[in-house]
Protein backbone atom coordinates (compact mmCIF):
# COMPACT_ATOMS: atom_id res chain seq x y z
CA UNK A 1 -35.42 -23.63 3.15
CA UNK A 2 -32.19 -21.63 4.24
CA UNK A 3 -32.42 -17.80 4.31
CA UNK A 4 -29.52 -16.04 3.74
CA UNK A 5 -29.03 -12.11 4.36
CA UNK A 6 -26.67 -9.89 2.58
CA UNK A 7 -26.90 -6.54 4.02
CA UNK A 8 -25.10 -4.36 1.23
CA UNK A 9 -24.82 -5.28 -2.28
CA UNK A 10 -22.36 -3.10 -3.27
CA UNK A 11 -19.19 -5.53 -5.41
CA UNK A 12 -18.88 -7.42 -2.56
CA UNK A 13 -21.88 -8.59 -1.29
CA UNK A 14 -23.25 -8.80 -4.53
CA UNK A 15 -20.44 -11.14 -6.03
CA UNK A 16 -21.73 -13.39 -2.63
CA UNK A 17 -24.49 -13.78 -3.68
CA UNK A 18 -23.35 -14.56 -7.41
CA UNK A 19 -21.56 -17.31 -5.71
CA UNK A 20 -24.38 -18.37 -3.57
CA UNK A 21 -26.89 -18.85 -6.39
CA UNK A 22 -24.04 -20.69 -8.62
CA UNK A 23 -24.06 -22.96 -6.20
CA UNK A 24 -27.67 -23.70 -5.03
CA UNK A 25 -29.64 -22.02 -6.55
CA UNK A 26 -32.80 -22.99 -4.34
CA UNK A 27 -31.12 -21.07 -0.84
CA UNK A 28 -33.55 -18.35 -0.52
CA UNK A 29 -31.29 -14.35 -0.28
CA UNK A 30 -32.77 -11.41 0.99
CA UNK A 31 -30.78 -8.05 0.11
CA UNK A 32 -30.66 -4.99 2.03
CA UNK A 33 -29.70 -2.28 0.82
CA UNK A 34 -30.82 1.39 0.37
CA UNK A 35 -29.71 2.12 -2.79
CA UNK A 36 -32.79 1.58 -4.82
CA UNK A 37 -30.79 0.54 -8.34
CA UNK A 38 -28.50 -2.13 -6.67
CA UNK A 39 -31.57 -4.33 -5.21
CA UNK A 40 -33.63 -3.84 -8.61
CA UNK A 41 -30.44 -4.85 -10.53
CA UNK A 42 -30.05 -7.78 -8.58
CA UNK A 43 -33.82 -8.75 -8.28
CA UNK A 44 -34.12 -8.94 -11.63
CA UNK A 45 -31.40 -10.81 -12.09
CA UNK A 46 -32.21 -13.45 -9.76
CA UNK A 47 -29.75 -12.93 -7.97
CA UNK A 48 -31.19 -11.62 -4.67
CA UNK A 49 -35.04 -13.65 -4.21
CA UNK A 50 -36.27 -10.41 -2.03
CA UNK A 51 -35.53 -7.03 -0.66
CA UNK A 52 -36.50 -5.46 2.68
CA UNK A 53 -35.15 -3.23 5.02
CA UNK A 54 -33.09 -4.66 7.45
CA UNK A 55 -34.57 -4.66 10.99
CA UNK A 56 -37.44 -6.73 8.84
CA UNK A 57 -35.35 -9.12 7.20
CA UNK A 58 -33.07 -10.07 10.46
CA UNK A 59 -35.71 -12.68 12.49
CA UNK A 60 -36.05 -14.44 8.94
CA UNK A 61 -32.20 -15.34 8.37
CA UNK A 62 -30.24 -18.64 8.98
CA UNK A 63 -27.52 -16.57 7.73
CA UNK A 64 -26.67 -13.08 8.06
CA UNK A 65 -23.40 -11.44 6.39
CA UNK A 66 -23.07 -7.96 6.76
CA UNK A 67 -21.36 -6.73 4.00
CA UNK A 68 -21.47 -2.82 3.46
CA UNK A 69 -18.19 -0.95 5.10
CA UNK A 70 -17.09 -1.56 8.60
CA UNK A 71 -18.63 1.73 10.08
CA UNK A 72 -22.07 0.39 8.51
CA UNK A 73 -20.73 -2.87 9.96
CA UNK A 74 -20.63 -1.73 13.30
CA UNK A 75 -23.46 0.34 13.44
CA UNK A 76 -25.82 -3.06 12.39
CA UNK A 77 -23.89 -5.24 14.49
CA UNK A 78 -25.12 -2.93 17.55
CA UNK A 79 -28.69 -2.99 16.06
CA UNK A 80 -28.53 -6.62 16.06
CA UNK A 81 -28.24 -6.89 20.02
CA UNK A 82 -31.27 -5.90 20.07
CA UNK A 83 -33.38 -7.59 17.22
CA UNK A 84 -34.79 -10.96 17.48
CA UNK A 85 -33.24 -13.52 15.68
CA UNK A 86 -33.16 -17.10 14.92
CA UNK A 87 -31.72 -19.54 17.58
CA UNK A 88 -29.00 -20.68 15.36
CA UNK A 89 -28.33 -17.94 13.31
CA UNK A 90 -24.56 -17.48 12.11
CA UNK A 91 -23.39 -13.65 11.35
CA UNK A 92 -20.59 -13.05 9.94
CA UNK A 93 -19.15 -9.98 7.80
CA UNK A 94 -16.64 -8.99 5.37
CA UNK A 95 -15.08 -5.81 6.32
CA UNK A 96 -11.91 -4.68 5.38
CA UNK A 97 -10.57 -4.58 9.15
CA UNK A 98 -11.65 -6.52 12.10
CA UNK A 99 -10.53 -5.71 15.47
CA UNK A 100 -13.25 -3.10 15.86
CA UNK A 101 -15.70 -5.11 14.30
CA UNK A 102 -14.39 -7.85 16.79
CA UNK A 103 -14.90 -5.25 19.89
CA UNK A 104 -18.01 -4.34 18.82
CA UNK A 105 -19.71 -8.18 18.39
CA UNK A 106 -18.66 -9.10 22.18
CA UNK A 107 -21.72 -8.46 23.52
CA UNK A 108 -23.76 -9.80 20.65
CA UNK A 109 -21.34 -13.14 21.18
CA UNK A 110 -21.67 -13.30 25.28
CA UNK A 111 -26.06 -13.48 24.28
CA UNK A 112 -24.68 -16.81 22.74
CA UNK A 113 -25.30 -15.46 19.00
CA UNK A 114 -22.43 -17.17 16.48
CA UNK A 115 -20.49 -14.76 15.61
CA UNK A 116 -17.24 -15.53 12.96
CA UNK A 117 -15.41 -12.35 11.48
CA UNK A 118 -14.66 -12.31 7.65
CA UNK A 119 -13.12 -11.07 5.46
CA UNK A 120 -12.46 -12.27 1.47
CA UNK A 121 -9.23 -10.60 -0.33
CA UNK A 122 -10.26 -9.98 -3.49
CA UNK A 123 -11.25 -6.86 -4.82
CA UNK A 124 -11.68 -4.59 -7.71
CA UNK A 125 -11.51 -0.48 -9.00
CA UNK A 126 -14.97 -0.86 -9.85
CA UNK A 127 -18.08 -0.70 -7.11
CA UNK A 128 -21.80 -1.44 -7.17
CA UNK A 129 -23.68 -4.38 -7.70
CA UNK A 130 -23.48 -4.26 -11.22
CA UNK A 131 -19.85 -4.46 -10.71
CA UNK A 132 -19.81 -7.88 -8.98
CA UNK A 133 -18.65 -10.97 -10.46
CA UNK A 134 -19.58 -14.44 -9.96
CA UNK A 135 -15.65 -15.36 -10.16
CA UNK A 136 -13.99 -12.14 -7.83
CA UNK A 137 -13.08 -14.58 -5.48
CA UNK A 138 -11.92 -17.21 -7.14
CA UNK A 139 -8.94 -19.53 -5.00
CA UNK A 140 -8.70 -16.16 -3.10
CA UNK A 141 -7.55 -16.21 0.45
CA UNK A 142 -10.81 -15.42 3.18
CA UNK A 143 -9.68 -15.08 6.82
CA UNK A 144 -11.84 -16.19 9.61
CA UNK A 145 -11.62 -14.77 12.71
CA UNK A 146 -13.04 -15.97 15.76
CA UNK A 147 -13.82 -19.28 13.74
CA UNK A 148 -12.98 -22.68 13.71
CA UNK A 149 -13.81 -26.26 11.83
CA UNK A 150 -15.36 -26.85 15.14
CA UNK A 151 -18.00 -24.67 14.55
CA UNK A 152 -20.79 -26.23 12.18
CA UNK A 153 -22.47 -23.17 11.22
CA UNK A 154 -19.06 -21.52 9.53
CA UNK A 155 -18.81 -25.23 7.59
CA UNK A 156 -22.19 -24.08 6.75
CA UNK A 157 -21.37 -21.44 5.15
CA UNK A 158 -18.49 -22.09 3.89
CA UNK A 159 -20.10 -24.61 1.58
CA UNK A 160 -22.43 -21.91 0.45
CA UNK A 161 -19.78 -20.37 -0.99
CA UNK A 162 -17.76 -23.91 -2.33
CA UNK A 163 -18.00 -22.64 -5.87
CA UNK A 164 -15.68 -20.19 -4.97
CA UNK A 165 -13.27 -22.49 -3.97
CA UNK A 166 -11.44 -19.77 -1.53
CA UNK A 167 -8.65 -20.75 0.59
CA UNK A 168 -9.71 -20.36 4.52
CA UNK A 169 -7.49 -18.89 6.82
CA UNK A 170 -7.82 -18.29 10.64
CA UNK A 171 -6.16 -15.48 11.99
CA UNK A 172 -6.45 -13.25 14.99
CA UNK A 173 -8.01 -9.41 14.67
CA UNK A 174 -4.67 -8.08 15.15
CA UNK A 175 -2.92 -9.94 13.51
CA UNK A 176 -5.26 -9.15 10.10
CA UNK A 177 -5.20 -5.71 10.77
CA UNK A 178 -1.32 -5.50 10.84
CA UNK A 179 -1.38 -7.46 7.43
CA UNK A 180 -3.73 -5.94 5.55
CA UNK A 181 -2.31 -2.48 6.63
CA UNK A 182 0.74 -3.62 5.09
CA UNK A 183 -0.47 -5.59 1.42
CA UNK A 184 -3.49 -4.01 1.13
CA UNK A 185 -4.46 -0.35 2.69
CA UNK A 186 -0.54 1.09 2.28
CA UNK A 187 -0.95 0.45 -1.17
CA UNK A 188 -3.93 1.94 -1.96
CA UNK A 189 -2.38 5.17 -0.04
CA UNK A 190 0.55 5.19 -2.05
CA UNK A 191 -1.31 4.22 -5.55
CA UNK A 192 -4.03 7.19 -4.94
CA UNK A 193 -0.56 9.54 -3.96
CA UNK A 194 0.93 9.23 -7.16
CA UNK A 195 -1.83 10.00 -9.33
CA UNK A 196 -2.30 12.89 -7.37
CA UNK A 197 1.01 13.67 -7.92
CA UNK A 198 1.02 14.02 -11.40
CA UNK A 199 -2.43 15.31 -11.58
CA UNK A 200 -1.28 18.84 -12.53
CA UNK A 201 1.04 17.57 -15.06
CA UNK A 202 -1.66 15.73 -16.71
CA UNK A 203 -4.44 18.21 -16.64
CA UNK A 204 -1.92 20.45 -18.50
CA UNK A 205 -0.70 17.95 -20.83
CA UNK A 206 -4.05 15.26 -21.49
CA UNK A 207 -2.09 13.16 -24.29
CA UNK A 208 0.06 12.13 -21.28
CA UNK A 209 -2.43 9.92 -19.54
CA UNK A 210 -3.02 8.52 -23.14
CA UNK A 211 0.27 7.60 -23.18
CA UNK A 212 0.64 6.17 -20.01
CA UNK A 213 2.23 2.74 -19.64
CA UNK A 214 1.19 -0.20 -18.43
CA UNK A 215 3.09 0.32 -15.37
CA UNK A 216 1.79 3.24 -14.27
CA UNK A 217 -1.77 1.76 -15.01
CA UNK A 218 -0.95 -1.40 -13.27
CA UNK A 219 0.22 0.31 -10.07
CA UNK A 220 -2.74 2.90 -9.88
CA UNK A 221 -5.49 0.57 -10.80
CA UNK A 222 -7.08 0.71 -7.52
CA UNK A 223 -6.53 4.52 -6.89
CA UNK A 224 -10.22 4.33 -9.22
CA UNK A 225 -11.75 2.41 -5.93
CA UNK A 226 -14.91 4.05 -4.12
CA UNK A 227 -13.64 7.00 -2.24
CA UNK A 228 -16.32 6.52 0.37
CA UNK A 229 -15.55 2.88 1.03
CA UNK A 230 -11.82 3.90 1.27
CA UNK A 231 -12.42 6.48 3.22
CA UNK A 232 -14.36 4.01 5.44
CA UNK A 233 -11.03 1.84 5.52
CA UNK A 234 -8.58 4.07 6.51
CA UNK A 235 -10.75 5.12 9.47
CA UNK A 236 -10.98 1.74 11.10
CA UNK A 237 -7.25 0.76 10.60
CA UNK A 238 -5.18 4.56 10.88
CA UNK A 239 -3.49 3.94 13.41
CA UNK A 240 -1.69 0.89 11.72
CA UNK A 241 -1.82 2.20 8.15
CA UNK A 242 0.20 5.20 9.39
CA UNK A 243 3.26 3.17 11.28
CA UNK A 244 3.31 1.56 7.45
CA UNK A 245 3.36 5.07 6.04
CA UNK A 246 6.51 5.83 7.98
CA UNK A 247 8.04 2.80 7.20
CA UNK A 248 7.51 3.29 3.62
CA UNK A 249 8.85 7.16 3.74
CA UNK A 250 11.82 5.27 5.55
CA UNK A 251 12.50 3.16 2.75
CA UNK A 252 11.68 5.70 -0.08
CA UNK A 253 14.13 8.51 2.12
CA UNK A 254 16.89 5.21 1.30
CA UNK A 255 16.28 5.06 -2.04
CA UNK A 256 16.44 9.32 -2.56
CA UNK A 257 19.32 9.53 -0.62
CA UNK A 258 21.29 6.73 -2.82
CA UNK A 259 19.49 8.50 -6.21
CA UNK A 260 20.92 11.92 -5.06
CA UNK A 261 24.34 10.23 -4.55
CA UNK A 262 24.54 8.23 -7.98
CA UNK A 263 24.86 5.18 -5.41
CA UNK A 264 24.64 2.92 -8.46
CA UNK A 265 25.19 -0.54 -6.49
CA UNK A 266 22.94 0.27 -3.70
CA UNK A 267 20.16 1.09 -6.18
CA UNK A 268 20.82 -2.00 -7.90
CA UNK A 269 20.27 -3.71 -4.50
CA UNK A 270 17.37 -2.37 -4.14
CA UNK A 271 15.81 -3.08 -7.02
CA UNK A 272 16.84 -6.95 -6.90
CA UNK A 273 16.14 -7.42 -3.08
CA UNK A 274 12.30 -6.01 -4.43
CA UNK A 275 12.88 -8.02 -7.85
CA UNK A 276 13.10 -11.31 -5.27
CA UNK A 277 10.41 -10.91 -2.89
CA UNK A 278 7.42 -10.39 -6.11
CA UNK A 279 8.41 -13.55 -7.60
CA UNK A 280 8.64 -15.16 -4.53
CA UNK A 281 4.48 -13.58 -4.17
CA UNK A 282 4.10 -16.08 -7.70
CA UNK A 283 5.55 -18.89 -6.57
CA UNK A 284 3.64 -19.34 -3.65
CA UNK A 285 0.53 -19.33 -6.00
């Protein structure tokens, strides 16, 4: 029987093992985790088969995705040098940036352990394990890295997670980092920034957030994300998220500067060179 671990079952790495179950129901997934609610939630859901800490549950796993945030990530990857594990065991994980993950698995990879980074893009404003969803990563991009077709063991579990049906992508740890600094952890900064914003206005005036539109919903959707996972983020990748900051107060310095000067046709330029690049983002669905 295969044994897969999920260490943290937070959305994430409870939605895995949604997927997991939807698709063979008979693989055999031990949770770790120490929050005492998640693992009962999913345990009686049948969606985890067992719970145990994790230096226990390690030497029993074919599989082993580490799934809680990338310090956590880190910290396990370090314990795992010096655990025993399975021959063939794959590890993987699915944190939100990967080039210090990537650094700190180089010495678990030169002891011949395999080794692929991960990481899914899909995500949501809620958290927990009651929050995940058998379909959050439905045809959603999941970059590999350190991976290839030529590695049996990431086929492996790739078709654990076929009823997914994600889009694989290979990419270098840099090269992620840089990305997701840009379409992913830049956003949250500037979604979390402009509730905060208007946070005095509101607390004065509460039938305003009633009355807030769908835009201002849609854009600050994820500004209702876990604060300590966040957090977590912007540690691992500040460096990168804050050359995107500057580029961003670059390009919103443009748009003040042609606001303050009535610059009608440059605002209108501005708008339609943004108006062109989203629907491009549809298109390419």
């Amino acid at each position: 029987m295969t044994t897969v671990l999920i260490s943290g079952l937070g959305l994430i790495g409870s939605s895995i093992a949604r997927v997991i179950k939807q698709e063979n129901s008979e693989i055999e997934i031990i949770g770790s985790d120490p929050d005492d609610e998640s693992a009962q939630f999913l345990l009686e859901h049948h969606l985890i088969d067992d719970r145990q800490v994790f230096t226990n549950a390690v030497p029993l796993a074919d599989f082993i995705i580490l799934a809680g945030p990338v310090s956590v990530v880190i910290r396990q990857i370090n314990e795992l040098i010096t655990l025993p594990l399975k021959p063939d065991v794959f590890v993987t994980d699915v944190g939100s940036t990967k080039e210090a993950i990537m650094d700190a698995a180089k010495p678990l990879i030169s002891e011949g352990v395999n080794f692929v980074g991960g990481h899914p893009m899909a995500g949501s404003d809620k958290s927990g394990s009651r929050s995940g969803k058998l379909d959050l990563f439905d045809h959603a991009v999941y970059f590999v890295v350190g991976g290839t077709t030529a590695n049996p063991k990431l086929v492996q579990f790739q078709n654990l997670l076929s009823a997914a049906h994600l889009r694989w992508q290979v990419i270098s740890a840099s090269l992620h980092d840089q990305l997701v600094s840009e379409i992913s952890h830049v956003p949250h900064v500037i979604a979390v920034t402009l509730v905060n914003t208007i946070a005095d206005d509101l607390s004065r005036n509460p039938d305003a957030l009633k009355a807030a539109a769908g835009g201002f919903r849609d854009t600050t959707r994820i500004a209702a994300s876990d604060p300590t996972m966040w957090t977590a983020i912007m540690m691992s990748n500040a460096e990168l998220i804050n050359h995107e900051l500057s580029k961003f107060q670059q390009h919103l310095s443009h748009f003040q500067t042609a606001l303050e000067a009535r610059d009608e046709e440059e605002i209108k330029n501005i708008f339609k060179n943004a108006q062109a690049v989203r629907k491009s983002l549809d298109e390419r669905k």
